[in-house]
Protein backbone atom coordinates (compact mmCIF):
# COMPACT_ATOMS: atom_id res chain seq x y z
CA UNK A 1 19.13 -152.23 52.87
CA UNK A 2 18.82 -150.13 56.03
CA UNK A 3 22.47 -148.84 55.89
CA UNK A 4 21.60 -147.93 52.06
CA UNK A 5 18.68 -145.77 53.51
CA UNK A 6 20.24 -144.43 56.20
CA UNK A 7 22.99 -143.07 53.72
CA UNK A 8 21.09 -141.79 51.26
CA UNK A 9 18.49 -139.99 53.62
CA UNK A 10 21.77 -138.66 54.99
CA UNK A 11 23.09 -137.04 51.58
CA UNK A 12 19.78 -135.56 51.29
CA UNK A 13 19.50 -133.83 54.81
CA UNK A 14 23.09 -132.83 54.23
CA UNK A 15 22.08 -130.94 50.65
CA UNK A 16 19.22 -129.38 51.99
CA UNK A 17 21.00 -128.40 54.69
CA UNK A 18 23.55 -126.68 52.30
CA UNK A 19 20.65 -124.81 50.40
CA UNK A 20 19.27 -123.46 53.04
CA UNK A 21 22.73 -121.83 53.90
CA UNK A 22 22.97 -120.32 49.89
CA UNK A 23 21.85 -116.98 49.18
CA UNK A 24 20.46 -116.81 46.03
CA UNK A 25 21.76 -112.96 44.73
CA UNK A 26 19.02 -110.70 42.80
CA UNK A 27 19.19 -111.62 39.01
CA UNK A 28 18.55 -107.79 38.08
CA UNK A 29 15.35 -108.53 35.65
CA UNK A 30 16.72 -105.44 34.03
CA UNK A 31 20.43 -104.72 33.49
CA UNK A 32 23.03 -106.48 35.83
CA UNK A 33 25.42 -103.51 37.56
CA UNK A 34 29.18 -103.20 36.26
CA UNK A 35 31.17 -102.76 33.55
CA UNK A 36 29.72 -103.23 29.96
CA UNK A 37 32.26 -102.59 26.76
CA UNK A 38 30.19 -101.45 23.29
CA UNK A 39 30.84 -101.03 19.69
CA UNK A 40 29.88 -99.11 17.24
CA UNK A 41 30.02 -101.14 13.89
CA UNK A 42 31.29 -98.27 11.23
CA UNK A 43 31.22 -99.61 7.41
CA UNK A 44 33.80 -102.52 7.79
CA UNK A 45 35.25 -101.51 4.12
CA UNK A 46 38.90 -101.38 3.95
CA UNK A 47 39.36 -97.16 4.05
CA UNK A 48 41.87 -96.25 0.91
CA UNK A 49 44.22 -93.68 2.61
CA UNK A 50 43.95 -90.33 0.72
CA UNK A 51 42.03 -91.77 -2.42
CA UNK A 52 42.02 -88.26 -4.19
CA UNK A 53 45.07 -86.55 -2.79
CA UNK A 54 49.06 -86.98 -3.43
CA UNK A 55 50.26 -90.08 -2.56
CA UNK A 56 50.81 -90.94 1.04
CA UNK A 57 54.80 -91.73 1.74
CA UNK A 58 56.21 -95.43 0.28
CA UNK A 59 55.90 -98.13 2.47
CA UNK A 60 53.67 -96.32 5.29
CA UNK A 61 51.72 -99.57 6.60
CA UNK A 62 48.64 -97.98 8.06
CA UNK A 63 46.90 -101.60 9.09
CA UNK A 64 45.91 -101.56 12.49
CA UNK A 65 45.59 -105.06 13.69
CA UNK A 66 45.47 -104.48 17.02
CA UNK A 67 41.58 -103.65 16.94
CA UNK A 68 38.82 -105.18 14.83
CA UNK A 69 38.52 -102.81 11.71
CA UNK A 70 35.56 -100.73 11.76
CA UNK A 71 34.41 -100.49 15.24
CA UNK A 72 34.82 -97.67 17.47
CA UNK A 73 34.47 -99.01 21.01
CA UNK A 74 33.10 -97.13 24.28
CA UNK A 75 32.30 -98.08 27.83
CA UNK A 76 29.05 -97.89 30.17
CA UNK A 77 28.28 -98.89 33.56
CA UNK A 78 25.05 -99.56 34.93
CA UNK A 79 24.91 -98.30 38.84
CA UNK A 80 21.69 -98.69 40.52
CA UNK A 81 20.77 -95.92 43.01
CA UNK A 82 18.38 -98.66 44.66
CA UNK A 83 16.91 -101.93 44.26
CA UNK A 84 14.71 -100.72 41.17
CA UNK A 85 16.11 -97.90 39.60
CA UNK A 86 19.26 -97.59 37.78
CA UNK A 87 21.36 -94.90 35.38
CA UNK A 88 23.69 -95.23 32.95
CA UNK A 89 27.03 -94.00 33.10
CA UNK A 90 28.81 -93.47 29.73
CA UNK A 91 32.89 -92.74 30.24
CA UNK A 92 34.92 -91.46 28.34
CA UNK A 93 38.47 -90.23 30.00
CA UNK A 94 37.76 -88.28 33.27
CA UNK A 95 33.97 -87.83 31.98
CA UNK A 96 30.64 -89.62 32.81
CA UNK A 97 27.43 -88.73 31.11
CA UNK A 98 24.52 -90.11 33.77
CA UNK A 99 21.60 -91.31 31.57
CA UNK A 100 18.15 -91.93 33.57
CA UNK A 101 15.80 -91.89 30.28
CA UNK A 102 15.89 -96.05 29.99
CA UNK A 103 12.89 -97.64 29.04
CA UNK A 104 12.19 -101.39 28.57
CA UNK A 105 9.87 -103.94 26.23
CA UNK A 106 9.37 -106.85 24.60
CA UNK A 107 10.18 -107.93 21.25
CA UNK A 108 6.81 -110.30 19.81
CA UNK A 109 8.45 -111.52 17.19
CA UNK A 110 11.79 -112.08 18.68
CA UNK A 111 10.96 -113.15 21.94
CA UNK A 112 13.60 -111.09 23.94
CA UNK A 113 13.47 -107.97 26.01
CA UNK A 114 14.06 -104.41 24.37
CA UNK A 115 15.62 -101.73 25.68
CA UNK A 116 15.49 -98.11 24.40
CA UNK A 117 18.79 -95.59 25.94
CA UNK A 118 17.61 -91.82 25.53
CA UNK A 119 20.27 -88.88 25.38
CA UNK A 120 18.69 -86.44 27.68
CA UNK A 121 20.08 -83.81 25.21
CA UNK A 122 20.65 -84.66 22.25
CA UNK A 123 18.12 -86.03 19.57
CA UNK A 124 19.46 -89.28 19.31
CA UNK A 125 19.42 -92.93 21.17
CA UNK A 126 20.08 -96.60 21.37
CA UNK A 127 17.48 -99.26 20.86
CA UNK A 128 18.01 -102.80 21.07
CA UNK A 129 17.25 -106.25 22.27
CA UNK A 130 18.89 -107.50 25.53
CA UNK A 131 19.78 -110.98 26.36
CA UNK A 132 22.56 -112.97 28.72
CA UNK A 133 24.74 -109.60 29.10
CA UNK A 134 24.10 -108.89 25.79
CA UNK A 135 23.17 -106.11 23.70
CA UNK A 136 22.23 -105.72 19.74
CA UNK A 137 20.78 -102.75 18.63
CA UNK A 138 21.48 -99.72 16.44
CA UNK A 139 22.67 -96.06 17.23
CA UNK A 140 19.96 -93.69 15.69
CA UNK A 141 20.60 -89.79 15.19
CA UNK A 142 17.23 -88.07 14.43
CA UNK A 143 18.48 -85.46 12.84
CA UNK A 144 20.19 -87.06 9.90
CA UNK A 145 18.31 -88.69 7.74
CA UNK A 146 17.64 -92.63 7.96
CA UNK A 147 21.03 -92.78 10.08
CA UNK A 148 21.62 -96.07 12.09
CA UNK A 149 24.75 -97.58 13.46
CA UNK A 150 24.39 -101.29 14.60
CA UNK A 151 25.69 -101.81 18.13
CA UNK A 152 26.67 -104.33 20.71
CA UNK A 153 27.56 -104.47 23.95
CA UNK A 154 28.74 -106.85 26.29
CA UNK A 155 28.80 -106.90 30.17
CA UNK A 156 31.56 -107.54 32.22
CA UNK A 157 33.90 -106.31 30.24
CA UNK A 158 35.79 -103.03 30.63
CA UNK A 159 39.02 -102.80 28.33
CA UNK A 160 38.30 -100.24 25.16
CA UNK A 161 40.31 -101.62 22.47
CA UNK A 162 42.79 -104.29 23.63
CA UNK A 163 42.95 -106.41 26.68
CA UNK A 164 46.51 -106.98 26.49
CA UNK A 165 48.55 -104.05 24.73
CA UNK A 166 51.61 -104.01 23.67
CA UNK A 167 54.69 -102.17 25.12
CA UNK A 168 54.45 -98.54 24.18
CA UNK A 169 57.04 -97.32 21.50
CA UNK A 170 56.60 -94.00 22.22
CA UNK A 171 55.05 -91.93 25.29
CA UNK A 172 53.09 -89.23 23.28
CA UNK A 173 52.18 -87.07 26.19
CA UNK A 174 52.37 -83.35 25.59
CA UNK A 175 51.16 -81.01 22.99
CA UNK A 176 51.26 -81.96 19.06
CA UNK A 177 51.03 -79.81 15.85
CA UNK A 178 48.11 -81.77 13.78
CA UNK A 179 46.47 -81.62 10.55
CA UNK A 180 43.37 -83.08 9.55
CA UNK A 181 42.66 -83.73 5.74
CA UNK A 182 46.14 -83.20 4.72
CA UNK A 183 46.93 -83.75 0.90
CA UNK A 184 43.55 -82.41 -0.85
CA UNK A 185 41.38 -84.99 0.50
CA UNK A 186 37.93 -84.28 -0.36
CA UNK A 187 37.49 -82.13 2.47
CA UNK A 188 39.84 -79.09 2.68
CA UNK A 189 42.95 -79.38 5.54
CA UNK A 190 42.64 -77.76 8.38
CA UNK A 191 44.91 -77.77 12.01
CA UNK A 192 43.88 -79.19 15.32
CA UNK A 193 46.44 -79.22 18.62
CA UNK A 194 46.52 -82.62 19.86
CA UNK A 195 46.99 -82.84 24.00
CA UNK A 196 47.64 -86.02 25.42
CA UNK A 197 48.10 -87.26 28.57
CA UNK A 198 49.95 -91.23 28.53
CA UNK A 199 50.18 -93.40 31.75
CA UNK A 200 51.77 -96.89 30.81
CA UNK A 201 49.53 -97.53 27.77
CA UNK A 202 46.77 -95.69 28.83
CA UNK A 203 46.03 -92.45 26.55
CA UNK A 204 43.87 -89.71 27.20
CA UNK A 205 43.31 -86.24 25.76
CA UNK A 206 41.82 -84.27 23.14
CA UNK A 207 42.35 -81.87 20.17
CA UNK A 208 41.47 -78.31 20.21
CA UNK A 209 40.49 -76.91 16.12
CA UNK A 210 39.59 -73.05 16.06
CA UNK A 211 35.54 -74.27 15.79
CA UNK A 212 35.83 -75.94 19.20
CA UNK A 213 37.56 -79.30 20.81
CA UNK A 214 36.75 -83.10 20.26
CA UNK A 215 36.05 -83.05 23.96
CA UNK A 216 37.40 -86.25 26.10
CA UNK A 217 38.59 -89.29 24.54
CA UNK A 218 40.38 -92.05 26.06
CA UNK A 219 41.97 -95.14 24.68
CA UNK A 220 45.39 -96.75 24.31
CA UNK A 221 48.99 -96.99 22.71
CA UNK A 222 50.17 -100.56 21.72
CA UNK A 223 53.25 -101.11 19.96
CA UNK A 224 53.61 -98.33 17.14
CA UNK A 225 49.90 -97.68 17.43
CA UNK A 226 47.77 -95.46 19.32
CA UNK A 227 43.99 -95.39 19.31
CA UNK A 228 41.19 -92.67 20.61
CA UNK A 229 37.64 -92.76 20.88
CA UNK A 230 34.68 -90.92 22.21
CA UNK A 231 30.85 -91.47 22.14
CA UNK A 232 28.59 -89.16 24.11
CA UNK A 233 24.97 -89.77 22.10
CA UNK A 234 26.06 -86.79 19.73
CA UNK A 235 29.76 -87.08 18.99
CA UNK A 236 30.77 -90.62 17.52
CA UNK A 237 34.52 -90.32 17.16
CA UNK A 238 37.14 -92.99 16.27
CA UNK A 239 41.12 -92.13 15.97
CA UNK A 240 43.92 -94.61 14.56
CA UNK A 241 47.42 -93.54 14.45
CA UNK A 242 50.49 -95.49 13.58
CA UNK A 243 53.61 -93.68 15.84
CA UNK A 244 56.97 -93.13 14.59
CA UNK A 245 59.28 -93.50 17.67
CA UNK A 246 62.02 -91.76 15.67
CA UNK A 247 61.07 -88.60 13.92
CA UNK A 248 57.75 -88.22 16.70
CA UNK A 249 55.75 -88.10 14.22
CA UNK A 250 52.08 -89.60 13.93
CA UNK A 251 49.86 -90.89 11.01
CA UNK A 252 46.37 -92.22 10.99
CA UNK A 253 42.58 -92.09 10.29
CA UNK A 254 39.58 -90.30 11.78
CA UNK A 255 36.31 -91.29 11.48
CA UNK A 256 33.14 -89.51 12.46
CA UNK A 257 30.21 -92.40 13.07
CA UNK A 258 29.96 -93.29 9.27
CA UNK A 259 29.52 -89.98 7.64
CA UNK A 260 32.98 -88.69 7.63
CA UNK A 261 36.80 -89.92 7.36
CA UNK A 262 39.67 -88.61 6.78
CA UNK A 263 43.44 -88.55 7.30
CA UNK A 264 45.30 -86.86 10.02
CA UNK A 265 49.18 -86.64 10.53
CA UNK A 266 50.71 -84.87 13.72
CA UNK A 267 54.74 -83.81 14.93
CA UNK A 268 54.98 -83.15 18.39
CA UNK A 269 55.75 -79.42 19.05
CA UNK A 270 55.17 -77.84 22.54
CA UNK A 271 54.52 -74.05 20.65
CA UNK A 272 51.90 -75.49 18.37
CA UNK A 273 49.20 -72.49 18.23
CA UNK A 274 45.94 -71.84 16.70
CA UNK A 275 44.07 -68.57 15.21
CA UNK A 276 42.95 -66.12 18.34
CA UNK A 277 39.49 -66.97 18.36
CA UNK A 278 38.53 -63.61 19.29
CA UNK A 279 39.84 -62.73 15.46
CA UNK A 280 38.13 -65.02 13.22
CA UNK A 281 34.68 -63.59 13.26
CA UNK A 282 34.43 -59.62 13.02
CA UNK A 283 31.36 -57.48 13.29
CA UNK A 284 30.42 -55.95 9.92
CA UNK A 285 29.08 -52.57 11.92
CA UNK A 286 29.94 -50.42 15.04
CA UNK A 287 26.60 -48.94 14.82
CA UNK A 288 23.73 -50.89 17.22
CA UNK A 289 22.60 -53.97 16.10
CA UNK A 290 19.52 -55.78 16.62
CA UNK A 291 17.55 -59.13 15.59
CA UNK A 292 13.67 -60.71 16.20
CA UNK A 293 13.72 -64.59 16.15
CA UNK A 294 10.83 -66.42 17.83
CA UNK A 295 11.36 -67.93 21.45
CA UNK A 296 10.30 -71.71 22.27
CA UNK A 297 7.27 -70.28 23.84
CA UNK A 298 6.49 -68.60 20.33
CA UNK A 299 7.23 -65.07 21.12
CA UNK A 300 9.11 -63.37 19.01
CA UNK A 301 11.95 -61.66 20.87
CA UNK A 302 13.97 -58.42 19.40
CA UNK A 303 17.49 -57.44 20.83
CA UNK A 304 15.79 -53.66 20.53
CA UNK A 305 12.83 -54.78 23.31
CA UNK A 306 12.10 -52.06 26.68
CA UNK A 307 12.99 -55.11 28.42
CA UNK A 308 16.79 -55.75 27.57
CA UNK A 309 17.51 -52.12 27.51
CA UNK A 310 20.12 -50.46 29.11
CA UNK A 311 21.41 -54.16 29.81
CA UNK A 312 24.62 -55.50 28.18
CA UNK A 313 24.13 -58.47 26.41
CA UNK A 314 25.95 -62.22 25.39
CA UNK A 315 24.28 -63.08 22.88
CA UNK A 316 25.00 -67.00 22.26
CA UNK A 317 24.60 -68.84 18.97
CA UNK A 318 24.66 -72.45 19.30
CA UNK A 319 22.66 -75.36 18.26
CA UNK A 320 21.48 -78.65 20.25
CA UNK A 321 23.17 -81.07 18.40
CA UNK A 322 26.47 -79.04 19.23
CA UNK A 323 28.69 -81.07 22.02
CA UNK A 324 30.75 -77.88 22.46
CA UNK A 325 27.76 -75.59 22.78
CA UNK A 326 26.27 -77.74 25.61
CA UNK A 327 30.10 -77.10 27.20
CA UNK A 328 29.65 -73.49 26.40
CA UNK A 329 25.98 -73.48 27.88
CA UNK A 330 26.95 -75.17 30.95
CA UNK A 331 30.02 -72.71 31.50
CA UNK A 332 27.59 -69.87 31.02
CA UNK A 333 24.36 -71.22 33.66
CA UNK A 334 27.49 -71.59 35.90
CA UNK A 335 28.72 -68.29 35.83
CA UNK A 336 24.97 -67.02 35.90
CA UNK A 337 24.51 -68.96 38.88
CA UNK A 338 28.00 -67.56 40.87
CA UNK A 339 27.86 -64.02 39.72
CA UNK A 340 24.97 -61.41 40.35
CA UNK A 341 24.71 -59.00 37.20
CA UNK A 342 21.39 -57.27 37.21
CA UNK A 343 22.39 -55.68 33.97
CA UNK A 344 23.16 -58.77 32.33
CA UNK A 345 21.04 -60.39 29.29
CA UNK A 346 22.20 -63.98 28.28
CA UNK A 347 20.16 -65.02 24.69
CA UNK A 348 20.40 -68.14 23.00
CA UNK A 349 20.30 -68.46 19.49
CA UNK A 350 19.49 -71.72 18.66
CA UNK A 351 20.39 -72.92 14.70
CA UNK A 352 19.04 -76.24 14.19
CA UNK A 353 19.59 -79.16 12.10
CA UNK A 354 15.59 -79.25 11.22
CA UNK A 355 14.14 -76.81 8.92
CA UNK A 356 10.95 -77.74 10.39
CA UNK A 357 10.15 -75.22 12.67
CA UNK A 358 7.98 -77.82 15.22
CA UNK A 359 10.79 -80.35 15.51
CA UNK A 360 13.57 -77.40 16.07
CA UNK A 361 11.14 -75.81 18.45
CA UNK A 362 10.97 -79.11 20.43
CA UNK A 363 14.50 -79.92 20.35
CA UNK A 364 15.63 -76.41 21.73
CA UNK A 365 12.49 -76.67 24.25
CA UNK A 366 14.13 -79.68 25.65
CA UNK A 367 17.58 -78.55 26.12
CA UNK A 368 16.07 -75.74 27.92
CA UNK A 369 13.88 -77.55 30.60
CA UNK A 370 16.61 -80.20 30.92
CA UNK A 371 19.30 -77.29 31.55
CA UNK A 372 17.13 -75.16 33.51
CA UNK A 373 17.92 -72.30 31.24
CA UNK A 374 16.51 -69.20 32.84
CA UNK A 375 17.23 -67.04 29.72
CA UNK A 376 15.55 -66.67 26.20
CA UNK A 377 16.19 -69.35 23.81
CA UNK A 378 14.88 -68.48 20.53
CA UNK A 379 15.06 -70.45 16.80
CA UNK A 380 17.08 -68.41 14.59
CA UNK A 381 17.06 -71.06 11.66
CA UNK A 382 18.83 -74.08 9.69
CA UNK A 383 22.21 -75.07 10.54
CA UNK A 384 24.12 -74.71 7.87
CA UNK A 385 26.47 -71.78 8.12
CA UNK A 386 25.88 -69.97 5.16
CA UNK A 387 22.42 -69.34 5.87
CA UNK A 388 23.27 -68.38 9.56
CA UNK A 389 25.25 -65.39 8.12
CA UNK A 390 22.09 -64.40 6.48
CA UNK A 391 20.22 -64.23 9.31
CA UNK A 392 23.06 -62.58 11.36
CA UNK A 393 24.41 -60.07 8.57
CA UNK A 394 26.05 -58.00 11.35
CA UNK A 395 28.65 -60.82 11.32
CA UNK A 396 31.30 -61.17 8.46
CA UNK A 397 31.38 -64.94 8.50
CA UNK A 398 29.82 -67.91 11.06
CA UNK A 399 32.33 -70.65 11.23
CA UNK A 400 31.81 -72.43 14.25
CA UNK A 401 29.12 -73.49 16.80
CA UNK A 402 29.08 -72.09 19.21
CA UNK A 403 29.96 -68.46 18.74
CA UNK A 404 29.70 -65.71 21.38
CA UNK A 405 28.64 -62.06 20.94
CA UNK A 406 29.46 -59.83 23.69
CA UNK A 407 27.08 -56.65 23.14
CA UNK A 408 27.34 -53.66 25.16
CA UNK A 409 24.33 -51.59 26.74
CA UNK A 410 23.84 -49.59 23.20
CA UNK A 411 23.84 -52.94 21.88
CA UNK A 412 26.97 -52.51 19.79
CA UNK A 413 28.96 -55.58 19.29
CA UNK A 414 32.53 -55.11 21.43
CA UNK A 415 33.75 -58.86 20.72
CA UNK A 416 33.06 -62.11 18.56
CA UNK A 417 34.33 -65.36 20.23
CA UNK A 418 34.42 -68.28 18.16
CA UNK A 419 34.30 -71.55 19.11
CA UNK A 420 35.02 -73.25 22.77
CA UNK A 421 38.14 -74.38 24.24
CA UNK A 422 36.14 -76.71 27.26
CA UNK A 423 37.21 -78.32 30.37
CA UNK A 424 38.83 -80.98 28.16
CA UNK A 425 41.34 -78.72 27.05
CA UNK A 426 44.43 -76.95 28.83
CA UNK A 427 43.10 -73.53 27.55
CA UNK A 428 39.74 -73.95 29.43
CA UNK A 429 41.17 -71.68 32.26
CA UNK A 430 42.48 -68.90 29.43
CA UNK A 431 39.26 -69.02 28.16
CA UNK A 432 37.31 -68.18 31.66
CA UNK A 433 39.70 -65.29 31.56
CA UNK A 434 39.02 -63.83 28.62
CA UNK A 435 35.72 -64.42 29.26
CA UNK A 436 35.83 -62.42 32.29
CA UNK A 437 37.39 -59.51 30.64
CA UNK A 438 35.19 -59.14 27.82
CA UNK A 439 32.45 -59.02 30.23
CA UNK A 440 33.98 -56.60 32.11
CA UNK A 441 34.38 -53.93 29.30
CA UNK A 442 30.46 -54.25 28.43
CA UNK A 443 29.39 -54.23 31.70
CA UNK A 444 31.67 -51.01 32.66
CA UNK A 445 30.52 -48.92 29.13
């Protein structure tokens, strides 16, 4: 009996010697640091390639098995800057998007904790209930009405779309000839220039259009498929392509969150080329110009006022929902910020995806403060381009946001810029250029 009670108080000295040697690691009552890998869950229906145009070519097998169909994945990582506080770092390619605004709850009726993931720009978020690593929520865009997209994510993981890929058919970097909407679709065609970038399986890159470029997207070839995504709060973007090793040819699906889809077919081609986008929007008039829209503070500003005269002027229209105006906006505080021109106005025209005038007011308010914009951002109106060109009937046509006027000091328009070719793209440097010369001519006049 005493050799039984010697050995047993000897196993338990022995394990509480052990766990006073273990450290137990903080649980993170919040999020747990590292890798996380969401989805987006678009409509899950089988898309029927081209449903109103010409037949697509015979035997063309446009099933993508190597992804679940219907979700466009991202990645996130939670880094904490100290015990208590955290951010959250959306990638996409050689991008990260810190997000601070992170708030947490409790669902009653569930019994779980919520967590709420606000854009700092854009009007839009993630809300959802966390659990064990995991996340189920929805994707919510303000601005369009009663627009959710579930969504899950799970920590620890950090592939995009395939753990294990398959060997690449076809290394697609360089510069591609694309169309999107080919074959009277319901939306009308129009070209893109695909550049990608392909390490192993890897694939990175973009596509420029002559409204702007679908910024940075990353994802992978497999086999005879490649895929591409990007989600940034604003732009939702899923592309599927199957590859044809022979003729260099690709042919797939785009989706935009669960609004838009179409086809898109590319050919590589190194001299692929878009419009000039100092050509596609003219000025109606050589004579001065001028405008009055109201300013978030609720002035009303005129291009005409003592204040801006004798100045030359960029006069920027853009809207906060716009991924390539933020781009544009950033380019522009940085150039403020490097270059002294005392006879330099910067104005923002701000076209808004509210007709309301208190919810546009609010979202342009907050791109400003979270910016730091030292310049004039007034509401000039509704989005939709038609109505733009009403309220800027010195232009012939608005096609694209954003779209740069470079006014001289009689405030005569010199130059119409459309679109923006951003540091995703290999025409970002051409564009600072330009840039640079057109402000040259109305600063020198």
């Amino acid at each position: 009996m005493n050799n039984r009670f010697l050995l047993l108080l000897s196993v338990a000295f022995a394990l509480l010697t052990l766990t006073g040697c273990l450290r137990i690691d903080n649980t993170y009552t919040k999020l747990p640091p590292g890798p996380w890998r969401a989805v987006l869950l678009l409509d899950p229906s089988t898309i029927t390639p081209n449903p109103k145009g010409k037949p697509l070519a015979d035997k063309l097998d446009l099933s993508f098995d190597e992804v679940t169909n219907g979700e466009l994945p991202f990645n996130f990582e939670v880094v904490y800057t100290n015990d208590t506080t955290f951010q959250i770092e959306f990638l996409n390619g050689e991008e990260r998007i810190v997000v601070k605004d992170v708030s947490f709850g409790r669902s009653k009726s569930r019994a779980k904790d919520s967590i709420r993931i606000n854009f700092p720009i854009f009007d839009s978020y993630i809300v959802g209930l966390y659990e064990d690593g995991l996340i189920e929520g929805d994707y919510v865009v303000n601005y369009r009405d009663n627009y959710r997209i579930p969504f899950i994510a799970h920590f620890g993981m950090d592939h995009r779309f395939t753990k294990v890929p398959k060997p690449a058919a076809l290394d697609l970097t360089g510069i591609w000839e694309v169309t999107f909407g080919p074959g009277g679709d319901e939306s009308a065609p129009f070209p893109a220039v695909g550049e990608f970038t392909q390490k192993g399986n890897e694939l990175s890159g973009t596509f420029r259009t002559e409204t702007g470029d679908y910024r940075y997207l990353q994802g992978v070839v497999s086999g005879d498929k490649a895929y591409l995504s990007v989600f940034d709060g604003a732009h939702a973007f899923l592309f599927e392509a199957k590859i044809d090793a022979t003729a260099e040819t690709l042919v797939g699906f785009f989706r935009s969150g669960t609004h838009y889809r179409t086809i898109w077919q590319a050919r590589r081609n190194s001299a692929a080329t878009l419009t000039n986008p100092n050509e596609l929007t003219q000025a109606t008039q050589t004579t001065p110009i001028d405008f009055a829209f109201p300013a978030t503070d609720g002035q009303v500003i005129r291009l005409s006022d003592p204040a801006f005269a004798g100045k030359a002027k960029l006069v920027q229209l853009m809207g906060t929902w716009c991924p390539n105006c933020l781009d544009e906006t950033r380019f522009l505080l940085d150039y403020l910020q490097k270059n002294n021109h005392p006879d330099l106005q910067v104005i923002s025209l701000g076209f808004e995806r509210y007709r309301d005038e208190r919810q546009s007011m609010a979202a342009l308010q907050r791109t400003k403060t979270n910016l730091n914009i030292p310049y004039p951002v007034l509401w000039a109106g509704y989005y939709d381009k038609a109505e733009a060109n009403k309220a800027m009937p010195m232009l012939d046509s608005i096609i694209s946001f954003p779209t740069l006027l470079f006014i001289d000091k009689q405030n005569r328009i010199r130059k119409v810029h459309t679109g923006f070719n951003g540091p995703a793209t290999s025409q970002y440097e051409a564009f600072k250029t330009d840039f640079a010369a057109g402000l040259t001519a109305i600063l020198g006049e």
